[in-house]
N, C-alpha and C. Protein backbone atom coordinates (compact mmCIF):
# COMPACT_ATOMS: atom_id res chain seq x y z
N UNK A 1 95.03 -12.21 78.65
CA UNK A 1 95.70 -10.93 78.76
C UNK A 1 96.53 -10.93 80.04
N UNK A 2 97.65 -10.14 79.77
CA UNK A 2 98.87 -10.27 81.19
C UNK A 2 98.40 -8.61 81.73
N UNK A 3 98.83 -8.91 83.43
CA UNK A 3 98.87 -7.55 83.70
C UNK A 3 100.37 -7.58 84.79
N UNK A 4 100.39 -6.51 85.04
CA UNK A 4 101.91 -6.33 86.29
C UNK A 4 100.87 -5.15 87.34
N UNK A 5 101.19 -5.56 88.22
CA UNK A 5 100.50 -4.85 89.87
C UNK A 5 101.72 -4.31 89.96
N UNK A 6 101.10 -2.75 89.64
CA UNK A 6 101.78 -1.51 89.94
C UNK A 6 101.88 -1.03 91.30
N UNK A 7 100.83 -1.10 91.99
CA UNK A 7 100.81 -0.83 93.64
C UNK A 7 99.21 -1.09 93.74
N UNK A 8 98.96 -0.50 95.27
CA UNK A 8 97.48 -0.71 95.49
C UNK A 8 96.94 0.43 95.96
N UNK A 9 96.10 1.00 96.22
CA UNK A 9 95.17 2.05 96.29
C UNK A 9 93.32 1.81 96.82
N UNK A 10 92.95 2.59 97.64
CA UNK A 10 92.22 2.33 98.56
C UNK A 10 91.11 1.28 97.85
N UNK A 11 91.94 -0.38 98.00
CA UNK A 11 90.86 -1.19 97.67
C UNK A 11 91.28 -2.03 96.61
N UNK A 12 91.83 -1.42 95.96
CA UNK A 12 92.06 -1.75 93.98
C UNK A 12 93.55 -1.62 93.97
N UNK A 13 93.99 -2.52 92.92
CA UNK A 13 95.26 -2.50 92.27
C UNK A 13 95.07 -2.04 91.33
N UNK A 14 96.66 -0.83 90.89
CA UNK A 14 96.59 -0.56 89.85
C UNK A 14 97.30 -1.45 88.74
N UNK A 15 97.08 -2.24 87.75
CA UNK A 15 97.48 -2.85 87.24
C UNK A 15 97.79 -2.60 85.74
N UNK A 16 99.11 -2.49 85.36
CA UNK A 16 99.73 -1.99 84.10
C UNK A 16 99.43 -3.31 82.80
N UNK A 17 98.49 -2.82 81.61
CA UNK A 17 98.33 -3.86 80.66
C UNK A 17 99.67 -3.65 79.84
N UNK A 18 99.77 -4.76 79.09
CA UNK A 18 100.63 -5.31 78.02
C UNK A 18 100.97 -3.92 76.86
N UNK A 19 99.61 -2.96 77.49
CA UNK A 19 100.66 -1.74 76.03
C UNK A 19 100.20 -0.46 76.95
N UNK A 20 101.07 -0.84 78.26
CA UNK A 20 101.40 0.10 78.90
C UNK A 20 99.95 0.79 79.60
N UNK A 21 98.71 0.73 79.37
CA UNK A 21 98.38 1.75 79.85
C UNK A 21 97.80 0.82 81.15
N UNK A 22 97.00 1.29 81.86
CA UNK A 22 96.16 0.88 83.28
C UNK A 22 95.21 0.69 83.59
N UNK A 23 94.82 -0.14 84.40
CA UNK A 23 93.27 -0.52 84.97
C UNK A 23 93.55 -0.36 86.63
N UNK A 24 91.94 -0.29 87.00
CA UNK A 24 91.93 -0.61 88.51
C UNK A 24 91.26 -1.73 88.61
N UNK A 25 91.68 -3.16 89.46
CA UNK A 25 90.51 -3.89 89.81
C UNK A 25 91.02 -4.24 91.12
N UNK A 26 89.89 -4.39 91.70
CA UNK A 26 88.87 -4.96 92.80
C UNK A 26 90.12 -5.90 93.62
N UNK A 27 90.57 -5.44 94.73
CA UNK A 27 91.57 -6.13 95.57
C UNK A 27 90.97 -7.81 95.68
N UNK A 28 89.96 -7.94 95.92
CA UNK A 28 89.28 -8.40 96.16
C UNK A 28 89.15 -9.92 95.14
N UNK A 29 89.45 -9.30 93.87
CA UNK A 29 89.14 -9.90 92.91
C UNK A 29 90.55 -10.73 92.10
N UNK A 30 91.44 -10.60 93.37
CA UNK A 30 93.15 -11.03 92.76
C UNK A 30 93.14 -12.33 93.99
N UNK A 31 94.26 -13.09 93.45
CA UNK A 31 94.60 -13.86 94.86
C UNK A 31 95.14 -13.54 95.87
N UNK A 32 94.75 -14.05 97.40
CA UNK A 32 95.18 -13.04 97.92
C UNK A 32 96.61 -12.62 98.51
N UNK A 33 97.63 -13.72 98.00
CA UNK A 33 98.71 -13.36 98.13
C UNK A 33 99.25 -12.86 97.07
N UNK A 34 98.82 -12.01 95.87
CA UNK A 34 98.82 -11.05 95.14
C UNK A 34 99.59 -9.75 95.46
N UNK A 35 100.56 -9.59 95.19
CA UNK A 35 101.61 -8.03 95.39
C UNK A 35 101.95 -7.06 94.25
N UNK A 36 102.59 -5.75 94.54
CA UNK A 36 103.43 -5.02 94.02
C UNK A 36 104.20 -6.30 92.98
N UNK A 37 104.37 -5.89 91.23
CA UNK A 37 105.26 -5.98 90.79
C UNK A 37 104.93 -7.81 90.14
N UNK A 38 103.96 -8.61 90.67
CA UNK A 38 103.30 -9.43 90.05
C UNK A 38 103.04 -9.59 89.16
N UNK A 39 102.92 -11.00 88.45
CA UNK A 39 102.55 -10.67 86.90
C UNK A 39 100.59 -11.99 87.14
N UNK A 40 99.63 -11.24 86.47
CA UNK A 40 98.38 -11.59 86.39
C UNK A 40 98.29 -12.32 85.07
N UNK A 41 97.23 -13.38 85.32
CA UNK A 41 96.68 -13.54 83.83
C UNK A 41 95.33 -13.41 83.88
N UNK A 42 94.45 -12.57 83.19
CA UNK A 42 93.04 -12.63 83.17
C UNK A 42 92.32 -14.08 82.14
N UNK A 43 91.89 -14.87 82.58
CA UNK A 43 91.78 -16.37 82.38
C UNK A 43 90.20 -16.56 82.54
N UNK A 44 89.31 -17.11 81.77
CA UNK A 44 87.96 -17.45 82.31
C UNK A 44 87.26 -17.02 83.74
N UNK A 45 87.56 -15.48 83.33
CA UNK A 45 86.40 -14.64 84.09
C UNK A 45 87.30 -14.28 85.69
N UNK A 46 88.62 -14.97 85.64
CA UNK A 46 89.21 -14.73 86.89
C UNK A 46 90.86 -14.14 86.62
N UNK A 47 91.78 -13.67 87.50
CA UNK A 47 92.96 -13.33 88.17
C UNK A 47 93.50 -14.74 88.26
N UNK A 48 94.64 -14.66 87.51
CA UNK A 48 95.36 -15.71 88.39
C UNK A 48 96.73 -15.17 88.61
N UNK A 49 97.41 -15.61 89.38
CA UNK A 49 99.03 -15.14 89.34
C UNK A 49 99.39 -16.02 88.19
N UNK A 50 101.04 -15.57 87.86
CA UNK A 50 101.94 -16.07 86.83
C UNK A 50 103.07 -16.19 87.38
N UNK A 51 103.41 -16.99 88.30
CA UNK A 51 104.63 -17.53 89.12
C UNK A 51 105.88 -17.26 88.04
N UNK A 52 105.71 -17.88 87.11
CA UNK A 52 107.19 -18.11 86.14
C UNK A 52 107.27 -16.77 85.85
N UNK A 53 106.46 -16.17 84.86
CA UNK A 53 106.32 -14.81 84.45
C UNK A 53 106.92 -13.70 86.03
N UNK A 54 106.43 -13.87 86.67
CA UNK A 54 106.53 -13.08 87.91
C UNK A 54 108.31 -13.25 88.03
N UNK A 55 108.61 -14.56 88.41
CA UNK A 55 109.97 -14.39 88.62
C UNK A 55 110.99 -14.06 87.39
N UNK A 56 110.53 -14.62 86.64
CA UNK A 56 111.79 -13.79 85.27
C UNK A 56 111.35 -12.23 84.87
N UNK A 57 110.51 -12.02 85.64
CA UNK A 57 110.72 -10.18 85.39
C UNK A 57 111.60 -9.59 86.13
N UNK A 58 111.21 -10.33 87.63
CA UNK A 58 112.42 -9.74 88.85
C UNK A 58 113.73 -10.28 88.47
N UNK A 59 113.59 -11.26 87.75
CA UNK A 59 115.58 -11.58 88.02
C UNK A 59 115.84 -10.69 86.54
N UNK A 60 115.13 -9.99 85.31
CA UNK A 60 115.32 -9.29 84.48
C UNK A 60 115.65 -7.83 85.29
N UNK A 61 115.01 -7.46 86.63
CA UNK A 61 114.89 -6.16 86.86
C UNK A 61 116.20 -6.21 87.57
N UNK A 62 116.10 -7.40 88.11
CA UNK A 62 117.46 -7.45 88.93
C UNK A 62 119.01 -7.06 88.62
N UNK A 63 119.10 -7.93 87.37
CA UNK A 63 120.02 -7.49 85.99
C UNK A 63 120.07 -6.31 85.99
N UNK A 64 118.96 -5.43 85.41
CA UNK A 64 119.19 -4.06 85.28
C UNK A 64 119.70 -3.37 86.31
N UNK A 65 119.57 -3.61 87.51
CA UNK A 65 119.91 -2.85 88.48
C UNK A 65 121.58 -3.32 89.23
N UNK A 66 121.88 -4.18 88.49
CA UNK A 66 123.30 -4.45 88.64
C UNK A 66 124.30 -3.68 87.50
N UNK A 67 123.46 -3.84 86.43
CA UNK A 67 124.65 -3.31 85.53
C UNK A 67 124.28 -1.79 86.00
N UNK A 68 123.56 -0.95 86.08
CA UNK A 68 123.55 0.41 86.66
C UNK A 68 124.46 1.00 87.76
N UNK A 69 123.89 -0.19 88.71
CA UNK A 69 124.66 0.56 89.51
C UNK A 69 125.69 -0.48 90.32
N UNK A 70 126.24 -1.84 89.83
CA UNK A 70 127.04 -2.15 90.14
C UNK A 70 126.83 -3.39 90.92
């Protein structure tokens, strides 16, 4: 299962699943260079980041925010 790190909150990320809705887990329990806007994979009992996934969302968001506003 994929997640995206919405922000963080005293302790816990909030982390947006694949049909939109949210979880909190355990700061603790991500890697710890783990941020805002990340993409997770929940994998045999652990967090991992998704490097590739992670960057083709930002250069997708990036896009969007060019054709908007220029």
């Amino acid at each position: 299962m994929k997640y995206i790190i919405d922000r963080f909150e005293e302790g816990n990320a909030v982390c947006e699943k694949e049909d939109r809705t949210t979880i909190l887990v355990e700061r603790a329990l991500l890697p710890p260079q783990a941020g805002e806007g990340d993409v997770l994979i929940y994998e045999d009992g652990r967090y991992l980041l998704d490097s590739a996934a992670t960057l083709e969302r930002r250069k997708r968001m990036e896009e969007k925010r060019k054709k908007l506003f220029g």
